[in-house]
C-alpha atoms as a PDB file:
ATOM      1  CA  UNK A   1       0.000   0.000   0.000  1.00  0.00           C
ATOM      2  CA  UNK A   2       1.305   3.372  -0.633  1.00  0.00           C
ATOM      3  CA  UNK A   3      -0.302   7.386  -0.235  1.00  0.00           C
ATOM      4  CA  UNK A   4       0.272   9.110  -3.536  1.00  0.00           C
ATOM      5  CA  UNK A   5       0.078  13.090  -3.051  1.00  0.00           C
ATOM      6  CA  UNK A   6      -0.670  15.757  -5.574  1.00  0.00           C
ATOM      7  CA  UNK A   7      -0.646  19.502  -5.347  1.00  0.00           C
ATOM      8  CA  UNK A   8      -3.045  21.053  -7.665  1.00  0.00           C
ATOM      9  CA  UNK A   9      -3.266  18.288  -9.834  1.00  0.00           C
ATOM     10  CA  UNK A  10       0.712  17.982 -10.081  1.00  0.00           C
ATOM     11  CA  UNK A  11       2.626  14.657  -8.871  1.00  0.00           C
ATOM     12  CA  UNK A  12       3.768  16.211  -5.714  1.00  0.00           C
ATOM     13  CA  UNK A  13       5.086  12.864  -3.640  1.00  0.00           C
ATOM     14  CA  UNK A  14       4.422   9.549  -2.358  1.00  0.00           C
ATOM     15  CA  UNK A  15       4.677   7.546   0.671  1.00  0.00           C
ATOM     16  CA  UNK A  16       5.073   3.829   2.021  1.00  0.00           C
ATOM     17  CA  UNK A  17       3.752   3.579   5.581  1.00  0.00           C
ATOM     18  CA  UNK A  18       6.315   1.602   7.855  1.00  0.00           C
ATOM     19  CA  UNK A  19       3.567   1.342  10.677  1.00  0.00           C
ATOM     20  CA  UNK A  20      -0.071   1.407  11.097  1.00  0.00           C
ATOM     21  CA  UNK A  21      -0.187   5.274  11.932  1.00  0.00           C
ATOM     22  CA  UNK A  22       0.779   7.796   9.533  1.00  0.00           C
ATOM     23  CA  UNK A  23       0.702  11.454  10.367  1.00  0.00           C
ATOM     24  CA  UNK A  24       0.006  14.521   7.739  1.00  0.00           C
ATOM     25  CA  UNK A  25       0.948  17.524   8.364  1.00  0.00           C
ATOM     26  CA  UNK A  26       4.016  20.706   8.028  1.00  0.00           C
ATOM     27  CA  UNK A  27       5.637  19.932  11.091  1.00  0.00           C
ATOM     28  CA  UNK A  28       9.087  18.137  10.528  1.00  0.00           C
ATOM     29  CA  UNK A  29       7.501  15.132  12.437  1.00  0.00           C
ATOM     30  CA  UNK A  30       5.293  13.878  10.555  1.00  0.00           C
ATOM     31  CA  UNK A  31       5.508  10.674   8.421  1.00  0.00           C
ATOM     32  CA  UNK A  32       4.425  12.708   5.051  1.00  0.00           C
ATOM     33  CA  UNK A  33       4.870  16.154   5.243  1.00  0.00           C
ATOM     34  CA  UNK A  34       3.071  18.761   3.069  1.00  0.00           C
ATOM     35  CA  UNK A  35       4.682  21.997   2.884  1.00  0.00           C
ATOM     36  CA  UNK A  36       2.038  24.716   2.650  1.00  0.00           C
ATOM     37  CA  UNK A  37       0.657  27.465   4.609  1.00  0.00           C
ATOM     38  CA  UNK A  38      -2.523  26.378   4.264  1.00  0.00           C
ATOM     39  CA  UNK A  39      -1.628  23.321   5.749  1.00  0.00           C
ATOM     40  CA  UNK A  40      -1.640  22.411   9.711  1.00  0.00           C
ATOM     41  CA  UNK A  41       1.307  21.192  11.623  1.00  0.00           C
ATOM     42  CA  UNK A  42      -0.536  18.215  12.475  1.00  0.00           C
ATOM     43  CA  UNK A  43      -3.504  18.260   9.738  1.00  0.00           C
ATOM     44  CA  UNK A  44      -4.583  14.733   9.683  1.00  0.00           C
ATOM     45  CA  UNK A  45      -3.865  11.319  10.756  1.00  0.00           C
ATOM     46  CA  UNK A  46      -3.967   8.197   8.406  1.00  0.00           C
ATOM     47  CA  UNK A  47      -4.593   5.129  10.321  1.00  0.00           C
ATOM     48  CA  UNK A  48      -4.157   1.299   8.393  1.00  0.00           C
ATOM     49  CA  UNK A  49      -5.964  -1.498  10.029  1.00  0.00           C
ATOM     50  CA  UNK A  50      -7.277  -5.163   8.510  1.00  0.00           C
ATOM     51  CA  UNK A  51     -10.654  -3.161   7.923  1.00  0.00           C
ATOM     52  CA  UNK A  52      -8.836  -0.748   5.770  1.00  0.00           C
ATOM     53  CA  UNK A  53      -7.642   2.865   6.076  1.00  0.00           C
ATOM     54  CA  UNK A  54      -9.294   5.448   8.267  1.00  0.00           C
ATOM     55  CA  UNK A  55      -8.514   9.041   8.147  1.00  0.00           C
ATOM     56  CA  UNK A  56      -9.217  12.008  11.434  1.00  0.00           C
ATOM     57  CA  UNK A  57      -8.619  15.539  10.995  1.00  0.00           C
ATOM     58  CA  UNK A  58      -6.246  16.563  14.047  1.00  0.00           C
ATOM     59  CA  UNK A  59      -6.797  20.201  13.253  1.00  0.00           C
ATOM     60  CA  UNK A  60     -10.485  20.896  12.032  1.00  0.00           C
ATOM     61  CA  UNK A  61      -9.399  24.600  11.885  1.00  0.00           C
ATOM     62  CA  UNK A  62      -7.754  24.450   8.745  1.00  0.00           C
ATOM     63  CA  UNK A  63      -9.701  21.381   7.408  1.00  0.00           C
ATOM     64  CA  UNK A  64      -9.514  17.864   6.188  1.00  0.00           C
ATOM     65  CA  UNK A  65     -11.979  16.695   3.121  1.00  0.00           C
ATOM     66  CA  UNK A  66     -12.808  13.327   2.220  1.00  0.00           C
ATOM     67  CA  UNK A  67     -14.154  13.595  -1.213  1.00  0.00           C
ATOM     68  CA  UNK A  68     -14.986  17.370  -1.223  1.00  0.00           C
ATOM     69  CA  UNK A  69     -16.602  16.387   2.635  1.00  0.00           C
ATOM     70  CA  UNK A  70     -15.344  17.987   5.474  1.00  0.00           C
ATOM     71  CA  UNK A  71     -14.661  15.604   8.297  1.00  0.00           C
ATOM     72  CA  UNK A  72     -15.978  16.159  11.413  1.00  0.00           C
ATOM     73  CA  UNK A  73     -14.794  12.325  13.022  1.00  0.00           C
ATOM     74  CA  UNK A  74     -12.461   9.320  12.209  1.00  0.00           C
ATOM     75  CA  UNK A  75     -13.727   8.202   8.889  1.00  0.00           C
ATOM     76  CA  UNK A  76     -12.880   4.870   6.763  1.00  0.00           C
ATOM     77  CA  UNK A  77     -11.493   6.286   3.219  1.00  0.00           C
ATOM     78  CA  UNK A  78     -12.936   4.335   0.443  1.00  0.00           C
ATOM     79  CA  UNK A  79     -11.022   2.268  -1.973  1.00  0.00           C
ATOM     80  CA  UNK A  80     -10.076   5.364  -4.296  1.00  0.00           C
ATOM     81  CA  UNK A  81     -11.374   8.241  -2.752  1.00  0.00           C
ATOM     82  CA  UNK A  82      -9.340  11.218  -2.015  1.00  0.00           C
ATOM     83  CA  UNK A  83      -8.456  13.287   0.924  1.00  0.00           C
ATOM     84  CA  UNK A  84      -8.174  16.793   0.664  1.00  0.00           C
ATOM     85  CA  UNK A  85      -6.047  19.601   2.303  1.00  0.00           C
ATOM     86  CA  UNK A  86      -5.352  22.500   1.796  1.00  0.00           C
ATOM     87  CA  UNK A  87      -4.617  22.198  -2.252  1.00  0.00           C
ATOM     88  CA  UNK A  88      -3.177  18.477  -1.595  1.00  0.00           C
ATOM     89  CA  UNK A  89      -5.589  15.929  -2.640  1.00  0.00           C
ATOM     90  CA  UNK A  90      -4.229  12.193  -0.955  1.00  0.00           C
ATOM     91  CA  UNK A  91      -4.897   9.181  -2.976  1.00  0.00           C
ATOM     92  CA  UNK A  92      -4.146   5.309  -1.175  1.00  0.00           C
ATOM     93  CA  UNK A  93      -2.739   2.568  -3.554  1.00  0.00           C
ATOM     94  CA  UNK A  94      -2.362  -0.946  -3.537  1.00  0.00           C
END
């Protein structure tokens, strides 16, 4: 499995999780970062479980989408569906 990113439709990066949590953000700390001002430190968490992939906005200030939805608690991401911040849009691949 892998999180492909795009800003504004460009490739912008992409990401193998080594664990099961994988934190979104600007911050140095997190697993992917996204560098933006219109991004949170700590925007969003990804979390992958048997069940499949959840996502939580850790900062609903600045806002987390899940298929042009903002999220208001954790949510299971749909095989292809993309999470939005902030002009990223997230994409998970098997």
């Amino acid at each position: 499995m892998r999180v492909v990113v795009h800003a504004e439709g460009q490739p912008y990066s992409e990401y193998i999780p080594r664990g099961p949590v994988v934190r979104v953000g600007r911050a140095g700390n997190n697993e992917i970062r996204l560098k933006a001002g219109a991004i949170s430190r700590h925007q969003c968490t990804l979390t992958f479980t048997d069940e499949g992939v959840f996502v939580e906005d850790t900062n609903p200030v600045c806002g987390t989408f899940l298929e042009g939805r903002q999220m208001s608690t954790r949510t299971l991401v749909p095989e292809g569906a993309e999470i939005q911040a902030g002009g990223f849009c997230l994409r998970i691949e098997r």
